[in-house]
Protein backbone atom coordinates (compact mmCIF):
# COMPACT_ATOMS: atom_id res chain seq x y z
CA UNK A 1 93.34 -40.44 -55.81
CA UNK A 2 94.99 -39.10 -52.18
CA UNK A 3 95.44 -35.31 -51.91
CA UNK A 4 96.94 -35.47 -48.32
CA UNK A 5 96.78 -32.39 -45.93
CA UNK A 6 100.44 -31.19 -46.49
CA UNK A 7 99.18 -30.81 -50.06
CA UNK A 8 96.55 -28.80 -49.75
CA UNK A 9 97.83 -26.57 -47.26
CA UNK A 10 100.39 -25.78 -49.24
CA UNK A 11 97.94 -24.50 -52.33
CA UNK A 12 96.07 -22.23 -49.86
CA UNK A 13 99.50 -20.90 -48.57
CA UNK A 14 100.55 -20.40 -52.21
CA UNK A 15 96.83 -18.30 -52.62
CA UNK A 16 96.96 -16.58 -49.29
CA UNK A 17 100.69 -14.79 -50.38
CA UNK A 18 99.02 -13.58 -53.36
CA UNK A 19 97.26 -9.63 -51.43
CA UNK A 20 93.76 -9.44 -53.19
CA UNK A 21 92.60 -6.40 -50.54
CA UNK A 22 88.80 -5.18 -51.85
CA UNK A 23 89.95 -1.57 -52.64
CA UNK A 24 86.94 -0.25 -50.40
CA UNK A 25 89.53 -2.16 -47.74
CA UNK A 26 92.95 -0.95 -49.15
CA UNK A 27 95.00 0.51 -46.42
CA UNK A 28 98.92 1.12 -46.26
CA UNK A 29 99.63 -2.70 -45.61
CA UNK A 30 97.40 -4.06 -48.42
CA UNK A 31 100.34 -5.02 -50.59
CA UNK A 32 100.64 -4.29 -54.52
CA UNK A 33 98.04 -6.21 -57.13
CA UNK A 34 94.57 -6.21 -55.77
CA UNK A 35 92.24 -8.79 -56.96
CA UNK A 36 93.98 -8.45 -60.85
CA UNK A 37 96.91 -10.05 -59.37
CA UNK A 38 95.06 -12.86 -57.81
CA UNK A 39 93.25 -12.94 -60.77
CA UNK A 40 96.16 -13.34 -63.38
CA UNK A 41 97.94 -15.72 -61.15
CA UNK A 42 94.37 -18.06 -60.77
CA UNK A 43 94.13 -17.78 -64.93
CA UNK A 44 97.97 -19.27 -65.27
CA UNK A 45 97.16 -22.42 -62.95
CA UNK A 46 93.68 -22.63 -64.17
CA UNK A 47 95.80 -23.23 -67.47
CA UNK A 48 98.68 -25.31 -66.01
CA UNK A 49 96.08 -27.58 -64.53
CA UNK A 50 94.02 -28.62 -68.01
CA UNK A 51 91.61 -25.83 -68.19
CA UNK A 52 90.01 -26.11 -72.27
CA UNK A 53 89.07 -22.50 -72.04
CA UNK A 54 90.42 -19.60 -69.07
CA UNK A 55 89.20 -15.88 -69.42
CA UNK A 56 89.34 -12.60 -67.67
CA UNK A 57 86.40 -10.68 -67.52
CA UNK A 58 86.76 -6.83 -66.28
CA UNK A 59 84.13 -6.18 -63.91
CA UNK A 60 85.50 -2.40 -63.74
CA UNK A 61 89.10 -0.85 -64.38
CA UNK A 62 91.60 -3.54 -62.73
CA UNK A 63 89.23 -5.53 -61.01
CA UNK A 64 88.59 -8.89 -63.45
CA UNK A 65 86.75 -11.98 -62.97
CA UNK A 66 88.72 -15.27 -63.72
CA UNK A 67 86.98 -18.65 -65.33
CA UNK A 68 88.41 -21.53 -65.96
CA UNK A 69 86.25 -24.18 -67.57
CA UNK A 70 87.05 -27.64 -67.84
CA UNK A 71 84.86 -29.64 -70.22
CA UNK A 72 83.82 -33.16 -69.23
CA UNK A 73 81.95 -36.06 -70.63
CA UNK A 74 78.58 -35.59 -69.16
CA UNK A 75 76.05 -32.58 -69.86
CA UNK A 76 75.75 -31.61 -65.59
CA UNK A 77 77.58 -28.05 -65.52
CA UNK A 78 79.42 -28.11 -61.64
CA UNK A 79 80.12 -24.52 -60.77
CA UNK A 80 82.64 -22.84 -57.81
CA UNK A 81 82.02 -19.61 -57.09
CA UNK A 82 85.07 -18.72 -54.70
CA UNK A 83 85.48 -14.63 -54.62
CA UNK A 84 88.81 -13.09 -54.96
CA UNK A 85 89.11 -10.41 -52.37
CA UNK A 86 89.50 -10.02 -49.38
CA UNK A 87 89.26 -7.72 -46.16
CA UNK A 88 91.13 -5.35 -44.60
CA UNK A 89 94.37 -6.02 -43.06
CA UNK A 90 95.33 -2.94 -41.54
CA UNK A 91 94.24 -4.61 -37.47
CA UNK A 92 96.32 -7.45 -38.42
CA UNK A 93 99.11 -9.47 -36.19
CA UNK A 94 102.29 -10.00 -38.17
CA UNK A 95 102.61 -10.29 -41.72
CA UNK A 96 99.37 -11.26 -42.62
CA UNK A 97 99.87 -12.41 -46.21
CA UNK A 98 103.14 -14.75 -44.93
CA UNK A 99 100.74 -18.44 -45.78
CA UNK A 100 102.65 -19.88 -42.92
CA UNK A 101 101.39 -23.49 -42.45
CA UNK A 102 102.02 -24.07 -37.96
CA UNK A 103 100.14 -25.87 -35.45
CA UNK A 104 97.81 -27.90 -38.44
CA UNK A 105 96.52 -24.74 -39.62
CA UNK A 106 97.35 -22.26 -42.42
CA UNK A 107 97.75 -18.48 -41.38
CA UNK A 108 96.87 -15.35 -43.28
CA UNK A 109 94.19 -13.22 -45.01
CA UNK A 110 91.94 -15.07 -46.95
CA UNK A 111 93.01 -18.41 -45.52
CA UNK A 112 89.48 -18.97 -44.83
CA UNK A 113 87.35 -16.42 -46.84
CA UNK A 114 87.71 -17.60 -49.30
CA UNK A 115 91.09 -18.93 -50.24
CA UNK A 116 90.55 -22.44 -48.56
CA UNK A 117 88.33 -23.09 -51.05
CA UNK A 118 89.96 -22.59 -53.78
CA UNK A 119 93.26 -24.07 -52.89
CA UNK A 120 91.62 -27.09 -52.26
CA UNK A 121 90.42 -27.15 -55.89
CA UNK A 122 93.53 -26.63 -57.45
CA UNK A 123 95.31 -29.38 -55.39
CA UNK A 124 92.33 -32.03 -56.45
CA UNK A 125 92.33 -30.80 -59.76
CA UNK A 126 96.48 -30.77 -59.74
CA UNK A 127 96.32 -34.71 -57.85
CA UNK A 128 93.67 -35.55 -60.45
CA UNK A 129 96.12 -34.71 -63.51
CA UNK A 130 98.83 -36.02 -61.63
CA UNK A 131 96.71 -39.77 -62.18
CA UNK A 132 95.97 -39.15 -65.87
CA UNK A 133 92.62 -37.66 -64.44
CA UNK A 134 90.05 -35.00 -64.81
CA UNK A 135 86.53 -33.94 -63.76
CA UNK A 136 83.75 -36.40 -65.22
CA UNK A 137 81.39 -33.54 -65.40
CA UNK A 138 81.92 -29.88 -66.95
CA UNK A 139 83.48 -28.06 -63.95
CA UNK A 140 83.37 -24.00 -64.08
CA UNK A 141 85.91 -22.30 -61.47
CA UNK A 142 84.97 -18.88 -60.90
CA UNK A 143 86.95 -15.99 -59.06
CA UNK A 144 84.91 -12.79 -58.48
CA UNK A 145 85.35 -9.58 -57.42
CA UNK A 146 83.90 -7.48 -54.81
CA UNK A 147 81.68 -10.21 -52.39
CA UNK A 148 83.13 -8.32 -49.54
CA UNK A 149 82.29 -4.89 -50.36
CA UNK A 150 80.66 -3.12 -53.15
CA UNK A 151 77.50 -4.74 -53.97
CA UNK A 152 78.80 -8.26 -55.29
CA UNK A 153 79.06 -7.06 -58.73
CA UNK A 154 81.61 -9.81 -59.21
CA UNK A 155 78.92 -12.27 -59.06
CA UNK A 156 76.19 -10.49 -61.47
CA UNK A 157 79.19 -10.07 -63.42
CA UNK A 158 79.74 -13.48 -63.48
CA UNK A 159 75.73 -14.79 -63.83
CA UNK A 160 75.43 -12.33 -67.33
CA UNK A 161 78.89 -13.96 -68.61
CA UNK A 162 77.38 -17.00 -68.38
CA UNK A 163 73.56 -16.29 -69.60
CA UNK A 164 74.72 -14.48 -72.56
CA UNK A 165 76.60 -18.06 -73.12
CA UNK A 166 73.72 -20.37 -72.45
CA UNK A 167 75.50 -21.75 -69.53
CA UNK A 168 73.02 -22.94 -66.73
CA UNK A 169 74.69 -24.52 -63.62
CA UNK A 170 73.58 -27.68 -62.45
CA UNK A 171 75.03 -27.58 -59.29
CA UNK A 172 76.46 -24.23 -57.91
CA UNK A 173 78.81 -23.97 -54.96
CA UNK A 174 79.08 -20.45 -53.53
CA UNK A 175 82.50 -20.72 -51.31
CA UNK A 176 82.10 -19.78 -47.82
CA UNK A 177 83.71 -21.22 -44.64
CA UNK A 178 80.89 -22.97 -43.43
CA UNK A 179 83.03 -25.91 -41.55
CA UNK A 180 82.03 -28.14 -44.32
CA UNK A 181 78.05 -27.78 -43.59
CA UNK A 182 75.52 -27.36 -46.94
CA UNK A 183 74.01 -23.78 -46.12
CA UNK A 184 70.57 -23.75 -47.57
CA UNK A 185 69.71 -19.89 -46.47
CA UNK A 186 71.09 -16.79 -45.20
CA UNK A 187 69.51 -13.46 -45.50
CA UNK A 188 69.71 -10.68 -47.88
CA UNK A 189 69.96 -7.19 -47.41
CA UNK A 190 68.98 -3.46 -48.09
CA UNK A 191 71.28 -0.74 -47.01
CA UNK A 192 71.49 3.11 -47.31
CA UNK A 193 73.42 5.83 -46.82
CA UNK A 194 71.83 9.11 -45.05
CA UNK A 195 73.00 12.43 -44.62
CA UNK A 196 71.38 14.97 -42.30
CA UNK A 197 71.29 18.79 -42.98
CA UNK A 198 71.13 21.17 -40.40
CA UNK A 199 72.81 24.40 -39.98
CA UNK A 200 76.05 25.49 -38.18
CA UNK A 201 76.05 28.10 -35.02
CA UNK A 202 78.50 28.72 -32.47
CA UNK A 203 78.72 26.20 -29.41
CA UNK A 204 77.48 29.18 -26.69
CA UNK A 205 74.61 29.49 -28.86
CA UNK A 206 73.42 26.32 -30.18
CA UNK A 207 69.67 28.13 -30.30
CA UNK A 208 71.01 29.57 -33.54
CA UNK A 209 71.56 26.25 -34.92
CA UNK A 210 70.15 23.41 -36.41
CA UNK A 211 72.21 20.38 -34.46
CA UNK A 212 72.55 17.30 -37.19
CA UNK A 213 74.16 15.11 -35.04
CA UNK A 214 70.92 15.87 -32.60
CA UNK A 215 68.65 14.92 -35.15
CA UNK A 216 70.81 11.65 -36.03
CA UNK A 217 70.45 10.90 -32.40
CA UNK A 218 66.64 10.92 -32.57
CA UNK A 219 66.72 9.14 -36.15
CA UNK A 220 68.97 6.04 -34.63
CA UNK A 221 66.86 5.84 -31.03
CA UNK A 222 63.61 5.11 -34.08
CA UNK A 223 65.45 2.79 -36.11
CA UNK A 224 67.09 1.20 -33.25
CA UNK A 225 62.99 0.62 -31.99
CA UNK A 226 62.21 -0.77 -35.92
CA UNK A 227 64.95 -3.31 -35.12
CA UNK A 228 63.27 -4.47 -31.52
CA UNK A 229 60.10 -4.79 -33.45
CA UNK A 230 60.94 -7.11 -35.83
CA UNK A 231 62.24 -9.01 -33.33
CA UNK A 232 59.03 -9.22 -32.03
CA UNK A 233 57.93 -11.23 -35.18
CA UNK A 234 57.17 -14.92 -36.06
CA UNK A 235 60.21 -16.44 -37.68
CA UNK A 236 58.61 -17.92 -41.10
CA UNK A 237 61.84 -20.13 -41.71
CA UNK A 238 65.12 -20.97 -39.83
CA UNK A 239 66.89 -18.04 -41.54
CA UNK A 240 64.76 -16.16 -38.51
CA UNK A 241 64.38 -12.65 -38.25
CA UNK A 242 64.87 -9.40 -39.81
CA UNK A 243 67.62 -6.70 -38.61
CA UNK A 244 67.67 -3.18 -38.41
CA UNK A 245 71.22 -1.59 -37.45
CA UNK A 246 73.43 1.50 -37.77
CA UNK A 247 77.09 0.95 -38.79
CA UNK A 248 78.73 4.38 -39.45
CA UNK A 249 77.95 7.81 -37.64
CA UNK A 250 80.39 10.61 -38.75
CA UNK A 251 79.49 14.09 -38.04
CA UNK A 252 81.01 17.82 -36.76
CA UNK A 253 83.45 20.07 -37.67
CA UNK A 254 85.02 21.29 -34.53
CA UNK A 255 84.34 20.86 -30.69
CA UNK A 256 82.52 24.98 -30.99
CA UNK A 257 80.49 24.71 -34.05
CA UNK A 258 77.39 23.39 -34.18
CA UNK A 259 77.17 20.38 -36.58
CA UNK A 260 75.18 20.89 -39.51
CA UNK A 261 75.45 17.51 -41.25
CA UNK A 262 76.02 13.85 -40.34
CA UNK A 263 75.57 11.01 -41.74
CA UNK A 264 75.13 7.80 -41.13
CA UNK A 265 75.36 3.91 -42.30
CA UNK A 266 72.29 1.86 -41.99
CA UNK A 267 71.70 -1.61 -42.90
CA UNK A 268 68.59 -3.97 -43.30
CA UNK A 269 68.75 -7.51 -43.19
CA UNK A 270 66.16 -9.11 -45.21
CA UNK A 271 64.31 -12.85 -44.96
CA UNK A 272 62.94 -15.00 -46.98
CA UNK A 273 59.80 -14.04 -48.47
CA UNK A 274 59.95 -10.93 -47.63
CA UNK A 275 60.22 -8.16 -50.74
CA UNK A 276 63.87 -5.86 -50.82
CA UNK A 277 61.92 -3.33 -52.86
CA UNK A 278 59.46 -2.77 -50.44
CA UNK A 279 61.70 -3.76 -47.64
CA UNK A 280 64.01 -0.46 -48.92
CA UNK A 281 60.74 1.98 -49.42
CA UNK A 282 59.63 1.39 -45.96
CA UNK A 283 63.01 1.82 -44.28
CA UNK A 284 62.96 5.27 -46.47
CA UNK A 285 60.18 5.94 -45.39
CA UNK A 286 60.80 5.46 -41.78
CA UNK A 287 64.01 7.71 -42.11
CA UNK A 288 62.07 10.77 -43.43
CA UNK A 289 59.57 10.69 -40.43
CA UNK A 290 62.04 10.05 -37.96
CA UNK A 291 64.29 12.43 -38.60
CA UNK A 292 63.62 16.11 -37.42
CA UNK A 293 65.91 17.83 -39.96
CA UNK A 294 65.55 17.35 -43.58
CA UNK A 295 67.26 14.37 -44.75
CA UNK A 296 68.64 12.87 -48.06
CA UNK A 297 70.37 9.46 -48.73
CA UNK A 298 71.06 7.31 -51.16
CA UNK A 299 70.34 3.35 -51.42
CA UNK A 300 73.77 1.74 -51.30
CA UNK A 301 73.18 -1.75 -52.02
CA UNK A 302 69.44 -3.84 -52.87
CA UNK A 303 70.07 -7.70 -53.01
CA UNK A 304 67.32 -9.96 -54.88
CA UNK A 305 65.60 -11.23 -51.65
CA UNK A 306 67.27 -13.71 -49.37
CA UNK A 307 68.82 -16.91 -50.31
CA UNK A 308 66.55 -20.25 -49.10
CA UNK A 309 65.35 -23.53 -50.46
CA UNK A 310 64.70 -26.60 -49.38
CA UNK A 311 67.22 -28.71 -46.59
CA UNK A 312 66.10 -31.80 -48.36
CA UNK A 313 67.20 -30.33 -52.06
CA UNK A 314 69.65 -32.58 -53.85
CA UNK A 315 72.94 -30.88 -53.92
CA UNK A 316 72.53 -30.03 -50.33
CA UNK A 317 71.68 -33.86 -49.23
CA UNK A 318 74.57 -35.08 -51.07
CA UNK A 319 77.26 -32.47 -49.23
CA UNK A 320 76.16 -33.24 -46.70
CA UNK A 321 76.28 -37.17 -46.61
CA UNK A 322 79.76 -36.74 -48.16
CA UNK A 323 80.98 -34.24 -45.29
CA UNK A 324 79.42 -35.98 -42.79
CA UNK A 325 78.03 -32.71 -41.31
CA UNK A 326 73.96 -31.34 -41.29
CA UNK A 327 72.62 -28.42 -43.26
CA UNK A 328 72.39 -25.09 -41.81
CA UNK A 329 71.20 -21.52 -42.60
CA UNK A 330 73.35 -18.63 -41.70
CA UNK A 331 73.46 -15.47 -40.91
CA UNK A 332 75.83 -13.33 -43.27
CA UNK A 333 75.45 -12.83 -46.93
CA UNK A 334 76.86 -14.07 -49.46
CA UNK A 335 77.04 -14.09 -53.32
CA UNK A 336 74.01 -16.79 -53.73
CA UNK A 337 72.49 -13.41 -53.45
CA UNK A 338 72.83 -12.43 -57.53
CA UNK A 339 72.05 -16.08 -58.29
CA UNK A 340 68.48 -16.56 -57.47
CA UNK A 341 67.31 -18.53 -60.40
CA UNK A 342 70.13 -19.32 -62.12
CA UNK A 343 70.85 -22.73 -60.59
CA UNK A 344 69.02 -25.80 -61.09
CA UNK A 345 70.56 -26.60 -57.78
CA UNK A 346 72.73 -24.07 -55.11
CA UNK A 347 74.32 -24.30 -51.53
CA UNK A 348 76.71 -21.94 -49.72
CA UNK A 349 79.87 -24.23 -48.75
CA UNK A 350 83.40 -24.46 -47.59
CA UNK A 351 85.94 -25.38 -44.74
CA UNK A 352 86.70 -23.62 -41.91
CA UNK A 353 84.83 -21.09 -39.50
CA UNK A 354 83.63 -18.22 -39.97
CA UNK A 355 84.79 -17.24 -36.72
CA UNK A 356 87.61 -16.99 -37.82
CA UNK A 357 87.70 -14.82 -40.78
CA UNK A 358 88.14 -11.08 -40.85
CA UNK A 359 90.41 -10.89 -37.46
CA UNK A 360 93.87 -10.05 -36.63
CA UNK A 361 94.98 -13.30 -36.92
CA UNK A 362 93.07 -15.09 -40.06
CA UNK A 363 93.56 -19.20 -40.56
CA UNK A 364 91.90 -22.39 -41.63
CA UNK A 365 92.37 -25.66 -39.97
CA UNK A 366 94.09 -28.77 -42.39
CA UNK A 367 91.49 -31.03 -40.93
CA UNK A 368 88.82 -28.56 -42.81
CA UNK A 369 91.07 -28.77 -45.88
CA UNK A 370 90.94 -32.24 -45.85
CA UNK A 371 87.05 -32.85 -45.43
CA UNK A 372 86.88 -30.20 -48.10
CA UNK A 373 89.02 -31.91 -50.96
CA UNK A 374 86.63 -35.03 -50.06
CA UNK A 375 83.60 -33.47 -51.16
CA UNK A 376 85.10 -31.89 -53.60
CA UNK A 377 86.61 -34.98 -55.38
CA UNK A 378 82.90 -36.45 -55.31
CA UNK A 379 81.40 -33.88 -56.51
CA UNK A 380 83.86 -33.79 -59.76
CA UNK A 381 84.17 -37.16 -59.92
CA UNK A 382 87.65 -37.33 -61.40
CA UNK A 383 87.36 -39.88 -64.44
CA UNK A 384 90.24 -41.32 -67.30
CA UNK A 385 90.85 -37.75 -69.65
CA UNK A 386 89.89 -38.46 -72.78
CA UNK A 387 92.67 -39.41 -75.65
């Protein structure tokens, strides 16, 4: 079976043209459809292309997952969790939804994160039938909603479609461009959101006052000392260390008034074996002490602990003997965070660099695509369909 570059490129250009902006992202240039149009459009190939059963699953209003399950002759469940939106585009050069293929790469939003992926699916899958062929093993493509923002709820979504079914995966592949490396860990995470009280005064008397954005000053300067600390920490696997930062500071009402609120963004980054509950009560607690004004805030997202197993585990051994490339750990998240458990066997995989996702100027090399549709055809391992 050949799936040559041209081929593939031209599936992840076909994807890419297809906006599928998170609507936490959505912006004037995010183009009509969302994720629902993705999702409708991955449904009608998942059907062209032999799929025995294709649903839609509404996570919330608009935003559905997609599966497409192909049954095979073995009792090995292969799963492909590849998530259907995407980032901003609002900082982007040019159109950024064009798919042009140029200089052995494809262009666009989601040409790498996670669009490669998926394209490279449909155009073994579409070779496969082309030959008379079609997975040996029952294959499970996935398309969820929300990895990039709003707590991954595509994925646990996704876990209780499939435990209310009975469906365990044998092997799950969590799409990520990893440049074709098995990742075995990343960390998990624990964020909040914190708003500061104070009380509002004129600028020439700030005595009469109660500054917030003062406070917030003396709240980051503590939990930007948390974050040096746990640097200071043995490492207990690769994954490494935990992180402490501040993302968003908004605060103020005009350049005279005294500010009496802010708030702020802050984010945990979480190891293995160490607990998010109690990871999340000690960073609350360390905001109410710190924090010289009274403070509320709200826990915005709590993962299941950080993703890790073992380098030498099966599924990652064989990706990595068919890529030709060495297991890693990494340090984003991903949705292997909702599916601790739930695999007999799990890595976080997929061409291209992450480098190169989220910028102006988004694209995935055909070399990647290539390497990608190699382990992806052994993994299925396309066989005779059955008559």
């Amino acid at each position: 079976m050949i799936t040559d570059a041209e081929h593939l490129a031209s599936w992840v250009g076909r994807l890419v043209r297809i906006p599928s902006v998170n609507p936490q992202h959505a912006g004037p240039r995010s183009g009509p459809g969302g994720e629902e149009q993705y999702a409708q459009a991955l449904a009608g190939w998942f059907r062209e292309l032999g799929a025995d059963t294709v649903e839609l699953h509404e996570i919330e209003p608009g935003r559905p997952n997609v599966y497409g399950i192909w049954e095979g002759r073995t009792d090995r469940w292969l799963v492909l969790d590849s998530h259907t939106d995407t980032v901003t585009v609002e900082h982007c050069t040019g159109d950024p939804f064009d798919g042009r293929i140029a200089d052995g790469r494809v262009y666009g939003r989601g040409a790498v994160d996670t669009k490669a992926s998926m394209g490279t699916m449909l155009a073994v899958l579409e070779a496969a039938r082309a030959e008379g062929l079609a997975p040996r093993h029952n294959l499970v493509l996935v398309g969820t909603v929300s990895e990039e923002a709003g707590g991954l709820i595509g994925a646990e979504g996704f876990r209780t479609w499939a435990e209310a079914r009975g469906l365990r995966p044998t092997d799950l592949i969590v799409a990520e461009p990893t440049m074709c490396a098995p990742i075995y860990g990343h960390k998990g995470g624990v964020s909040f959101d914190v708003e500061i009280t104070g009380a509002s005064a004129h600028s020439a008397t700030p005595h009469l006052g109660r500054n917030a954005i003062t406070a917030a000053a003396h709240l980051i300067v503590a939990l930007d000392e948390e974050h040096r600390r746990l640097q200071t920490l043995d490492a207990d696997t690769e994954v490494g260390r935990g992180t402490l930062t501040v993302t968003l500071v908004n605060g103020g009402t005009g350049g005279n008034v005294v500010p009496d609120r802010c708030t702020l963004t802050v984010g945990r980054r979480v190891v293995p074996f160490e607990d998010n509950e109690v990871v999340a009560a000690e960073l609350a607690a360390l905001i109410e002490r710190s924090c010289p004004l009274p403070v509320t805030f709200t826990r915005t997202y709590l993962g299941t602990g950080a993703f890790y197993q073992s380098p030498d585990s099966e599924l990652v051994r064989r990706i990595a003997d068919w890529a030709g490339s060495t297991p890693e750990v990494a340090p984003y998240g991903t949705n292997a965070l909702r599916y601790h458990g739930f695999a007999e066997n799990m890595v976080v995989f997929g061409p291209g660099s992450i480098d190169d996702a989220h910028k102006a100027v988004e694209f995935v090399t055909l070399d990647e695509l290539a390497r990608c549709a190699d382990v992806f055809t052994r993994w299925i391992e396309p066989t005779e369909r059955s008559r």
